[in-house]
Protein backbone atom coordinates (compact mmCIF):
# COMPACT_ATOMS: atom_id res chain seq x y z
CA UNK A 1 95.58 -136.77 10.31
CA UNK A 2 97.78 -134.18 10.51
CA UNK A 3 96.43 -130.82 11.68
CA UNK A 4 98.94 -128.64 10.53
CA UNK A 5 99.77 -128.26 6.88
CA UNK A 6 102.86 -127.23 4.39
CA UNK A 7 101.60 -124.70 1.56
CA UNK A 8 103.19 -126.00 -1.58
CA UNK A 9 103.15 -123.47 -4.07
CA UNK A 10 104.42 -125.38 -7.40
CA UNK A 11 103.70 -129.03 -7.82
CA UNK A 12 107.80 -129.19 -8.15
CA UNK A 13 107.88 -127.78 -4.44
CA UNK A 14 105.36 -130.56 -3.46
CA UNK A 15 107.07 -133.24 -5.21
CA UNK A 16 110.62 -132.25 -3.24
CA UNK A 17 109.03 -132.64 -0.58
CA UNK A 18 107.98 -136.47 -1.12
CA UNK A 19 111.08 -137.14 -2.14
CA UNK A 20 112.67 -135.66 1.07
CA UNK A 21 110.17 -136.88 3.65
CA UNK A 22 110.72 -140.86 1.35
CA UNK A 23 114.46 -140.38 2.46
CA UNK A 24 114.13 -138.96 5.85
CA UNK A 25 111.47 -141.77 6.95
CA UNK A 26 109.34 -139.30 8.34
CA UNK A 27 105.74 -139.82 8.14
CA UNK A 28 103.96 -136.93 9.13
CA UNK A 29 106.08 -135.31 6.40
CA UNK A 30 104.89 -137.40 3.81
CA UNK A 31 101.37 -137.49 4.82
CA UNK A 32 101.66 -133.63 4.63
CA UNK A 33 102.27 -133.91 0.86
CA UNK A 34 98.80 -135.72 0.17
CA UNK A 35 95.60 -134.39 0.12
CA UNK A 36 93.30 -135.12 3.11
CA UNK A 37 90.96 -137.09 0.82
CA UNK A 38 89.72 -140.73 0.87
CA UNK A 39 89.65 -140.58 -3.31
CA UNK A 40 93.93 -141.04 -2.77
CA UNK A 41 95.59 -143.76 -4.29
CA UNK A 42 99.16 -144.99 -3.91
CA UNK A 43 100.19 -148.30 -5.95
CA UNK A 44 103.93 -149.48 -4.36
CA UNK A 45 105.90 -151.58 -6.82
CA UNK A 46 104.37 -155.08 -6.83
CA UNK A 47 101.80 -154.13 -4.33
CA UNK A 48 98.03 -153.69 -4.33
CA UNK A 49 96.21 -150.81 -5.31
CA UNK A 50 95.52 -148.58 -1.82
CA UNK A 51 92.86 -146.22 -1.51
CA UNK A 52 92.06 -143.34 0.81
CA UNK A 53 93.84 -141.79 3.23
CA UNK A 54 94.33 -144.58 6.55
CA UNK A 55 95.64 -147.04 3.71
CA UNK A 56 98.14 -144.92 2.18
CA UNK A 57 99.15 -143.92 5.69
CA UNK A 58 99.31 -147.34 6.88
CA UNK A 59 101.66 -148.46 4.08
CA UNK A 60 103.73 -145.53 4.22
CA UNK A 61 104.16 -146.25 8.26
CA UNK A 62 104.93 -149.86 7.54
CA UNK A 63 107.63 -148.69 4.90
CA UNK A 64 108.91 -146.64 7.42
CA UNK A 65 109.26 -148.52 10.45
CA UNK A 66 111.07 -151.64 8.26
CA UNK A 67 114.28 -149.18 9.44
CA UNK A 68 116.10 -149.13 6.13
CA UNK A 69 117.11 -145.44 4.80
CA UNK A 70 116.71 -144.94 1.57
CA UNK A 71 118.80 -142.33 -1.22
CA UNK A 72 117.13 -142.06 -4.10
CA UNK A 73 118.17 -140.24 -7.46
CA UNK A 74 115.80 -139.29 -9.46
CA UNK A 75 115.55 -138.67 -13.57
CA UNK A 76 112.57 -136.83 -14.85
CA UNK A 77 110.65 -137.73 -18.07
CA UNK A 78 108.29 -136.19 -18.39
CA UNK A 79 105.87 -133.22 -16.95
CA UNK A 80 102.51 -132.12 -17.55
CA UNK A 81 100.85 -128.67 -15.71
CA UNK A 82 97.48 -127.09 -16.47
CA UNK A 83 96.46 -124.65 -13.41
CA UNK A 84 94.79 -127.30 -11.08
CA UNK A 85 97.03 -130.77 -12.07
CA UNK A 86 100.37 -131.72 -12.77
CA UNK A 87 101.54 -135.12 -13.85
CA UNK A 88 105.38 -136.05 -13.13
CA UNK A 89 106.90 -139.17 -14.72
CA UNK A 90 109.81 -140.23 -13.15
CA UNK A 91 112.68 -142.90 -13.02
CA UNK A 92 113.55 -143.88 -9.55
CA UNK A 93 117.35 -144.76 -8.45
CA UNK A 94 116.90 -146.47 -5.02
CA UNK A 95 119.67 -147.88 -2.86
CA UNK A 96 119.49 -148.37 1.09
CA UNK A 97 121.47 -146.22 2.90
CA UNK A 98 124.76 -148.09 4.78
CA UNK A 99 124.34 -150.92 2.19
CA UNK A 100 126.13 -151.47 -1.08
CA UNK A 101 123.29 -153.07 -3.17
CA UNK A 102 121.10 -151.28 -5.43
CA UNK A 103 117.53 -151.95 -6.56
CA UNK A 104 115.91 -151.87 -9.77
CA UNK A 105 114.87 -148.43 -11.19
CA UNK A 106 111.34 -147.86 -10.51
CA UNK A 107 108.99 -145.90 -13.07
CA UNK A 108 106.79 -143.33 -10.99
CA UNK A 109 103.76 -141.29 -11.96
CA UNK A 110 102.73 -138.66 -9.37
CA UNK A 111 99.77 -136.80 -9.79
CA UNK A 112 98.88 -133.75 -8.07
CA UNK A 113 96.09 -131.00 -7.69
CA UNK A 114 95.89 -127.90 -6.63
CA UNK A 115 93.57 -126.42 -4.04
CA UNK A 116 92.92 -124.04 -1.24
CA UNK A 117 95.98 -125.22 0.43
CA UNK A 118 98.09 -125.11 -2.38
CA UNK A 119 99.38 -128.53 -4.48
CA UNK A 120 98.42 -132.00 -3.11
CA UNK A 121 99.35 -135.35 -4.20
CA UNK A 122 96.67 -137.55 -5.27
CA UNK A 123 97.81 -140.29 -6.90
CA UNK A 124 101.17 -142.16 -6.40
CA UNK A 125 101.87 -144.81 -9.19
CA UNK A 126 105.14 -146.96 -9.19
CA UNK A 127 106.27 -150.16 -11.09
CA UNK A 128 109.56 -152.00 -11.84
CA UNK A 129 111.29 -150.46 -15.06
CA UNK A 130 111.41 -153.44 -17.32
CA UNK A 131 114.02 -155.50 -17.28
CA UNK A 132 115.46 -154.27 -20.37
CA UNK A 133 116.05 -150.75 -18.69
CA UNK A 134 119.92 -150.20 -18.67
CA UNK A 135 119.89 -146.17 -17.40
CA UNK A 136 118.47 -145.28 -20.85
CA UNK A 137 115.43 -143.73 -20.80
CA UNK A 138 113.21 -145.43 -23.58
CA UNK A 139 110.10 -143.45 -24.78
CA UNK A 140 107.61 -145.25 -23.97
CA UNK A 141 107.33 -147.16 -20.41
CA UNK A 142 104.15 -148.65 -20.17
């Protein structure tokens, strides 16, 4: 685990981050965004449910080492903040970098608490939009 740490002051500061460390490839960035805790959980689209810390690592390196770049653009939904968790629902745009095809958008739900070392991410949800998803942004996802 990393031994140094970003402070993240908002849970919108924490979430940039992801987003920037996703499109850099750069995984002690990312892994600097989630809380040092084996009650994690990332679920990739069409993948199993991954739990603690070394897992979410593990997929994240795997993602990472594949080589493709990725540029995302992303549309928020919706937000929820109380002082110690935010939920973010988001609509991911993903294309890899250098290549002309797109994929499917990707619904997101990132969760994140706040502690001593300011705001972590804890959860990491993410599914195919359904296939009736033209760039609208229908009401109700799941």
């Amino acid at each position: 685990m990393p031994t140094r740490k970003s402070f993240f002051a908002t849970p919108d500061d924490a979430e940039a981050a992801f987003y920037e460390a996703l499109e850099r490839a750069d995984l002690d960035a990312m892994m600097a965004i989630w809380a040092e805790d084996e009650e994690i959980v990332c679920v990739l689209p069409g993948g199993p449910r991954l739990a603690g810390y070394t897992l979410v690592r593990e997929a994240w390196r795997r993602i990472f080492e594949s080589g493709f770049r990725l540029n995302l653009r992303v549309t928020a939904l919706s937000q929820v903040v109380n002082p110690f968790t935010a939920i973010h629902s988001r609509v991911e745009h993903v294309a890899v970098e250098g290549d002309d095809s797109t994929f499917a958008p990707i619904v997101a739900t990132n969760i994140f608490v706040r502690g001593a070392l300011g705001w972590r991410l804890v959860v990491r949800h993410t599914s195919p939009a359904p296939p009736e998803f033209e760039g609208e942004i229908p009401k109700i996802l799941h």
